[in-house]
C-alpha atoms as a PDB file:
ATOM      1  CA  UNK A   1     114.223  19.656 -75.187  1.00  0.00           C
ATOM      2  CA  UNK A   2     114.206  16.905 -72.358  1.00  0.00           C
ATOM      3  CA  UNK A   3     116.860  16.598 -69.938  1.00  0.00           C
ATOM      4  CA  UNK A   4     117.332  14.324 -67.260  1.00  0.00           C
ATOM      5  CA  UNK A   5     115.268  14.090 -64.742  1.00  0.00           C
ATOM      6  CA  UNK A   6     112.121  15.090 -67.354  1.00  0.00           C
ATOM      7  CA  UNK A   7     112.466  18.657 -66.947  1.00  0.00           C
ATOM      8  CA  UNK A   8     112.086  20.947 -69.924  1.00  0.00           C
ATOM      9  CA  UNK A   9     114.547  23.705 -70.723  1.00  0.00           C
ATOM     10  CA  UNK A  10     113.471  26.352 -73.155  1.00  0.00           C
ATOM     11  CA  UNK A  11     113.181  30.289 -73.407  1.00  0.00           C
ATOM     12  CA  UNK A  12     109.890  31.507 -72.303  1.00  0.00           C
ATOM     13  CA  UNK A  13     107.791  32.470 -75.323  1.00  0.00           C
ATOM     14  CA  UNK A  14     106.035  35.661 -76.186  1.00  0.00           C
ATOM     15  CA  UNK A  15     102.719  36.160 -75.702  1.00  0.00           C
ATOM     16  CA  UNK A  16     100.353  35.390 -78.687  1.00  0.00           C
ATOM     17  CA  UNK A  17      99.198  37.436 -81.331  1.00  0.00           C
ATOM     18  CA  UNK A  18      96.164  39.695 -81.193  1.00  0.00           C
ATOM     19  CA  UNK A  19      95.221  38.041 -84.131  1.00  0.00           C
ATOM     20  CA  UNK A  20      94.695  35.228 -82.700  1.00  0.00           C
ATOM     21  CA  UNK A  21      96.126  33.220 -85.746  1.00  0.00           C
ATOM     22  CA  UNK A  22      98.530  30.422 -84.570  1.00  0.00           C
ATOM     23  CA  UNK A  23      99.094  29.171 -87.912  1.00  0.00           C
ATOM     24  CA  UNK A  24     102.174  30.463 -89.565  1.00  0.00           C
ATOM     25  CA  UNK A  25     103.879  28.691 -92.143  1.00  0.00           C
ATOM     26  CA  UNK A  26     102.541  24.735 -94.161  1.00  0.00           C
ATOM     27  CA  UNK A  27     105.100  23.380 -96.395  1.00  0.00           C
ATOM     28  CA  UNK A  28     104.377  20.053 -98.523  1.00  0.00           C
ATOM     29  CA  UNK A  29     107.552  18.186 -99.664  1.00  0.00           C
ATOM     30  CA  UNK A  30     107.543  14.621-101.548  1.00  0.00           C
ATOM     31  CA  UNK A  31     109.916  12.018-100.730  1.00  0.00           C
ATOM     32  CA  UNK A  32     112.527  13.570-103.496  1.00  0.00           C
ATOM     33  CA  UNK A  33     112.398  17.017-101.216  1.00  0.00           C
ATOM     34  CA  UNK A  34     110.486  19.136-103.870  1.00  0.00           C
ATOM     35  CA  UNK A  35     108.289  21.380-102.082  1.00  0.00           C
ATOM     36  CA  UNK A  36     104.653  21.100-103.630  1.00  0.00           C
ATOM     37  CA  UNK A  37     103.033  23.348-101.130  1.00  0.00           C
ATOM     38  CA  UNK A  38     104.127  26.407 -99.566  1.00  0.00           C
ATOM     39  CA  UNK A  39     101.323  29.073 -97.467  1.00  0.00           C
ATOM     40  CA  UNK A  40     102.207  31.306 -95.220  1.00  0.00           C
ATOM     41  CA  UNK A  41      99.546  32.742 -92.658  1.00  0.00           C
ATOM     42  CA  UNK A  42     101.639  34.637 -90.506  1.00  0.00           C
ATOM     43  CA  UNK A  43     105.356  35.587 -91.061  1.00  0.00           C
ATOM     44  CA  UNK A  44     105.985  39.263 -90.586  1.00  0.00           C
ATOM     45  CA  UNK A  45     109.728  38.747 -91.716  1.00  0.00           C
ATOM     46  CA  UNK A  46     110.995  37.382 -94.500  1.00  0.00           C
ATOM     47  CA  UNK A  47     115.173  36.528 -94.502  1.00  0.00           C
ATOM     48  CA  UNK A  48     115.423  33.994 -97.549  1.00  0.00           C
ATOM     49  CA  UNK A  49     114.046  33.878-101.127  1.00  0.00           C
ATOM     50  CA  UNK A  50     111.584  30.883-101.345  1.00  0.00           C
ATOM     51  CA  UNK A  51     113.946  28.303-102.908  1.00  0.00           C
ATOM     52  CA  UNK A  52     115.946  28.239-100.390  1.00  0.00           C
ATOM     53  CA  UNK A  53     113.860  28.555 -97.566  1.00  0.00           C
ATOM     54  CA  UNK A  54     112.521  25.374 -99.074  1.00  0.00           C
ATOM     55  CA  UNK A  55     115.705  23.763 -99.273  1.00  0.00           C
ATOM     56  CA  UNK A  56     117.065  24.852 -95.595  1.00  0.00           C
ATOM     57  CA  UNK A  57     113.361  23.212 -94.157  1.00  0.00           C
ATOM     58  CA  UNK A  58     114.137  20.146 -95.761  1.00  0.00           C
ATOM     59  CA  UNK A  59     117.770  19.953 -94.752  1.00  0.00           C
ATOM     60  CA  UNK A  60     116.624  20.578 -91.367  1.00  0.00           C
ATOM     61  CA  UNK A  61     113.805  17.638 -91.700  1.00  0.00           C
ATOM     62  CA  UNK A  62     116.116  14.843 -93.560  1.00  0.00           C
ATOM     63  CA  UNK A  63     119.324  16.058 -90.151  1.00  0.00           C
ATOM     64  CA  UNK A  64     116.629  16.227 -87.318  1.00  0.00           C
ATOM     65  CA  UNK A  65     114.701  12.629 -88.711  1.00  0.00           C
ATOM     66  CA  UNK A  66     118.645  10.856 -89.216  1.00  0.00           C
ATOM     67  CA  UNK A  67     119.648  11.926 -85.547  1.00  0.00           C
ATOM     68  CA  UNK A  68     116.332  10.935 -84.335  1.00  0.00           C
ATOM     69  CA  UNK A  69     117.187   7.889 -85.770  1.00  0.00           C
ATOM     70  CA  UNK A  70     120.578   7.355 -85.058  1.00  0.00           C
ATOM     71  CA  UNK A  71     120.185   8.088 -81.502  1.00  0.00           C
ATOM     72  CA  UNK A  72     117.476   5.616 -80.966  1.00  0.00           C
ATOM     73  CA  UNK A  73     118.644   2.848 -78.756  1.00  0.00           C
ATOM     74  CA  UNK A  74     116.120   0.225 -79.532  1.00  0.00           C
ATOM     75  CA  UNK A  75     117.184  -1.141 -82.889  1.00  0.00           C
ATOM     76  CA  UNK A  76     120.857  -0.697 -82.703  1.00  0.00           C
ATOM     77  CA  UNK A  77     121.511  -3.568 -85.335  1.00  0.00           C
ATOM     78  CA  UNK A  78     119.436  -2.377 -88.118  1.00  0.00           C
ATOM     79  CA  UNK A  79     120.606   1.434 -87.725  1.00  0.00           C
ATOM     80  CA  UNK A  80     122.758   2.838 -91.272  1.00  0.00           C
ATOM     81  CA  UNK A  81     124.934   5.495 -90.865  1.00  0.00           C
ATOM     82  CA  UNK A  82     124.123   8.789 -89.911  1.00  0.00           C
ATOM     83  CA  UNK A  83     122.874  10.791 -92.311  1.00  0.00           C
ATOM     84  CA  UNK A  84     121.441   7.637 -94.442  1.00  0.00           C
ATOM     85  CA  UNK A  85     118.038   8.231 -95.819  1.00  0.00           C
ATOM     86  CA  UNK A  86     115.530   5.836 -94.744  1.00  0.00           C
ATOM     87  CA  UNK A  87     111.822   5.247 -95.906  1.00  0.00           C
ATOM     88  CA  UNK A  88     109.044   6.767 -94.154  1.00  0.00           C
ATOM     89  CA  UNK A  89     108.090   5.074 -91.084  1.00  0.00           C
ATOM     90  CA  UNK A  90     111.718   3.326 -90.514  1.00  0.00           C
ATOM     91  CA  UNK A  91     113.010   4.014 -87.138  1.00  0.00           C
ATOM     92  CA  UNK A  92     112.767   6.824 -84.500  1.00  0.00           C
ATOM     93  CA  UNK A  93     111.372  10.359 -85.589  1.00  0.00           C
ATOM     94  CA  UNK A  94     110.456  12.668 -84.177  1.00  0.00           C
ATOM     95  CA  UNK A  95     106.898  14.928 -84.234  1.00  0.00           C
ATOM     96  CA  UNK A  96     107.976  18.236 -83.141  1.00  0.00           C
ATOM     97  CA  UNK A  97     110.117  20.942 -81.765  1.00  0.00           C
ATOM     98  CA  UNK A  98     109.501  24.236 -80.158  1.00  0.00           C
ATOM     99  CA  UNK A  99     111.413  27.094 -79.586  1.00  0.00           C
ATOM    100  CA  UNK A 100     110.968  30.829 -77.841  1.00  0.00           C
ATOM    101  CA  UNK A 101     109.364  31.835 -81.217  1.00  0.00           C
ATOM    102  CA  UNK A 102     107.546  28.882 -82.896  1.00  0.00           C
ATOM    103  CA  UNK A 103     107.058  25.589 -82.849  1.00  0.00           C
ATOM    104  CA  UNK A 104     107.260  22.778 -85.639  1.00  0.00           C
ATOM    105  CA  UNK A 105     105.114  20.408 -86.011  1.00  0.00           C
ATOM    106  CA  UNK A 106     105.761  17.273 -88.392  1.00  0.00           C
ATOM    107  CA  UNK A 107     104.443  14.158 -90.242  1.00  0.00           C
ATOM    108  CA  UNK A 108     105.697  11.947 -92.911  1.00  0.00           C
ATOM    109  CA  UNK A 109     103.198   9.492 -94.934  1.00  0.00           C
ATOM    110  CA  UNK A 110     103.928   6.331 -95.379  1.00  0.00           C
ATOM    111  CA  UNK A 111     104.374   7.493 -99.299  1.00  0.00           C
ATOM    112  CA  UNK A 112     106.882  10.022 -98.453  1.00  0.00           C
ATOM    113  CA  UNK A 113     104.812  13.086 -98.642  1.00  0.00           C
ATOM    114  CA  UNK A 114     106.132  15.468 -95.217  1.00  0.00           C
ATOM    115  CA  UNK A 115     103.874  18.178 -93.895  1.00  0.00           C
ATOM    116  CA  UNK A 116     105.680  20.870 -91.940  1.00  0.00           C
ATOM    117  CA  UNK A 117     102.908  23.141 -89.919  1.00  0.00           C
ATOM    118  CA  UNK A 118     104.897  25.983 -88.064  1.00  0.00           C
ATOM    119  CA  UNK A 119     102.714  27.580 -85.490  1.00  0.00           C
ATOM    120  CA  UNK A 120     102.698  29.609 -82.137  1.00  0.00           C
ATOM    121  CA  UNK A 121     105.100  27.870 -79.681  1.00  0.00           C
ATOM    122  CA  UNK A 122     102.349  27.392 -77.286  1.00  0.00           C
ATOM    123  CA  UNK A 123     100.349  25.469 -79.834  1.00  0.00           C
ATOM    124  CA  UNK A 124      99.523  21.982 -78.522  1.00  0.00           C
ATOM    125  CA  UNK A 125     100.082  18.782 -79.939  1.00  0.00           C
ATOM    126  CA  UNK A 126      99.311  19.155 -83.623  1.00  0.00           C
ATOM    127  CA  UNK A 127      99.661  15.433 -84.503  1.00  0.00           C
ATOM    128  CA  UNK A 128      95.979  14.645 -85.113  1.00  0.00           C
ATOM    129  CA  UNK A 129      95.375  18.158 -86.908  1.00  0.00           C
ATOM    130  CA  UNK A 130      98.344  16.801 -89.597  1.00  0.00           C
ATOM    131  CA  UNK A 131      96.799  13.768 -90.279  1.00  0.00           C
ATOM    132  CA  UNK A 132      93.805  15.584 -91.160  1.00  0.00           C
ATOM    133  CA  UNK A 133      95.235  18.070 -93.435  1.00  0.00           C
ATOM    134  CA  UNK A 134      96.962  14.888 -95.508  1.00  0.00           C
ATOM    135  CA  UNK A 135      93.892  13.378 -95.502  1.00  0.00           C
ATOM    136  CA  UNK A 136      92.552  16.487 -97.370  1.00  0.00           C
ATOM    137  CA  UNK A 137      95.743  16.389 -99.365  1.00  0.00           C
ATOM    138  CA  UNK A 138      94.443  13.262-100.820  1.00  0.00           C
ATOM    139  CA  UNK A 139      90.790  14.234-100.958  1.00  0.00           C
ATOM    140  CA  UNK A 140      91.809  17.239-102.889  1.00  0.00           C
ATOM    141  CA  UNK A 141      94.982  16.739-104.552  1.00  0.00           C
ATOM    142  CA  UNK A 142      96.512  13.059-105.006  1.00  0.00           C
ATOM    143  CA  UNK A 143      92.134  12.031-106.485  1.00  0.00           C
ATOM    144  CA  UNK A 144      91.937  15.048-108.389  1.00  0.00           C
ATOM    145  CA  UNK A 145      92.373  13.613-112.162  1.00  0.00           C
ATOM    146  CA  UNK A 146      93.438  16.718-112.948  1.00  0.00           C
ATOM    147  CA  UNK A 147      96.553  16.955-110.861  1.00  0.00           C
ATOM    148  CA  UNK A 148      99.754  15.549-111.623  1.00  0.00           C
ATOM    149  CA  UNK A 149     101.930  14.000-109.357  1.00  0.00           C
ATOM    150  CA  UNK A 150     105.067  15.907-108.344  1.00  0.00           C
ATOM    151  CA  UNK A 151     104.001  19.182-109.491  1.00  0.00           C
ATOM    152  CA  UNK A 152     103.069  21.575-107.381  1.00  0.00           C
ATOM    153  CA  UNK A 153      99.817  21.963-106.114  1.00  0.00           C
ATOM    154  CA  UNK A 154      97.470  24.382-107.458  1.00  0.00           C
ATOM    155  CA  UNK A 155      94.251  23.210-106.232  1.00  0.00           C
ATOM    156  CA  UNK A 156      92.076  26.071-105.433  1.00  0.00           C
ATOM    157  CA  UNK A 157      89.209  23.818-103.419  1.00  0.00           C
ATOM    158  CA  UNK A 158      92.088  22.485-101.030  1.00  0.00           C
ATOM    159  CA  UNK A 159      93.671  25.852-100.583  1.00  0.00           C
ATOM    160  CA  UNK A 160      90.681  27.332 -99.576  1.00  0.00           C
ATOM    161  CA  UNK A 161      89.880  24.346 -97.032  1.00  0.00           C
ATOM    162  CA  UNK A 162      93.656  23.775 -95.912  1.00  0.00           C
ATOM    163  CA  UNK A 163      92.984  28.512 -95.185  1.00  0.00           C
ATOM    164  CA  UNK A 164      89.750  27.491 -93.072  1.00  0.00           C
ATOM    165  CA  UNK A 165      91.275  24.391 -91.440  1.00  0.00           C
ATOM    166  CA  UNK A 166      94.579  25.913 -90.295  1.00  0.00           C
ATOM    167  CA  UNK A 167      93.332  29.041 -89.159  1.00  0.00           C
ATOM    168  CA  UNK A 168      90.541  26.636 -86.891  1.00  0.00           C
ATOM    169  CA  UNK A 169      93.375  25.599 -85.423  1.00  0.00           C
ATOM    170  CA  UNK A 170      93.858  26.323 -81.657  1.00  0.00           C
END
């Protein structure tokens, strides 16, 4: 989090894992919230059955992106209330978040389609590295003629590229 004066405030993290591994956690949601994709890399405990673990990440998405917006002071006219939905690219959002244990990393398409990558919180900007897993999203999944939109995806040539992409990441 920034504070005044531009000073960051935040537990110091743990050291990272032997396994070198800083991928953790991908989720996939469309613009209705339905989670397409789910992988996990790297979660040694488990508190919530899937479903809603799906639904608490996308709670936490559509609250952080409607603050984000709400508190943005440069289009104060055009603002709805808080907690309006909004389409994808409309106002402030945000990109990320860290905390002692992990950080989030996020991306919305202009289609609606969010990708949540959850990673080591000493992982770097990961804003270029979403962009290029959506792009294989659509190389993959939204030109295969075989996949249908809103389903989830079971697409065994982009699951084995998103594996070797993620775990490439630094």
């Amino acid at each position: 989090m920034q504070f005044f004066g531009g000073s960051e405030i935040s537990p110091s993290p743990p050291a990272p894992a032997a396994s070198g591994n800083n991928g953790h956690m991908i989720y996939v949601f469309n613009r209705n919230g339905v989670c397409l994709l789910y992988r996990e890399w790297n979660r040694p405990l488990r508190t919530l059955d899937a479903q809603q673990d799906h639904k608490l990440m996308f709670g936490l998405l559509f609250s952080l992106k409607s603050l984000t917006a709400k508190m943005d002071p440069t289009s104060a006219a055009e603002k709805g209330n808080l907690g309006m939905p909004q389409l994808p690219g409309q106002g402030c959002s945000f990109h990320s978040f860290r905390t002692n244990t992990y950080k989030l990393s996020f991306m919305e398409s202009p289609s609606g389609i969010k990708i949540i990558l959850v990673t080591h919180p000493r992982t770097g900007d990961l804003r270029e590295s979403l962009k290029r897993i959506y792009n294989l999203y659509v190389d993959y999944v939204v030109k295969n003629p075989l996949y249908t939109p809103g389903s989830p995806i079971r697409c065994e040539l982009f699951n084995t590229t998103l594996d070797q992409y993620v775990r490439g990441i630094a």
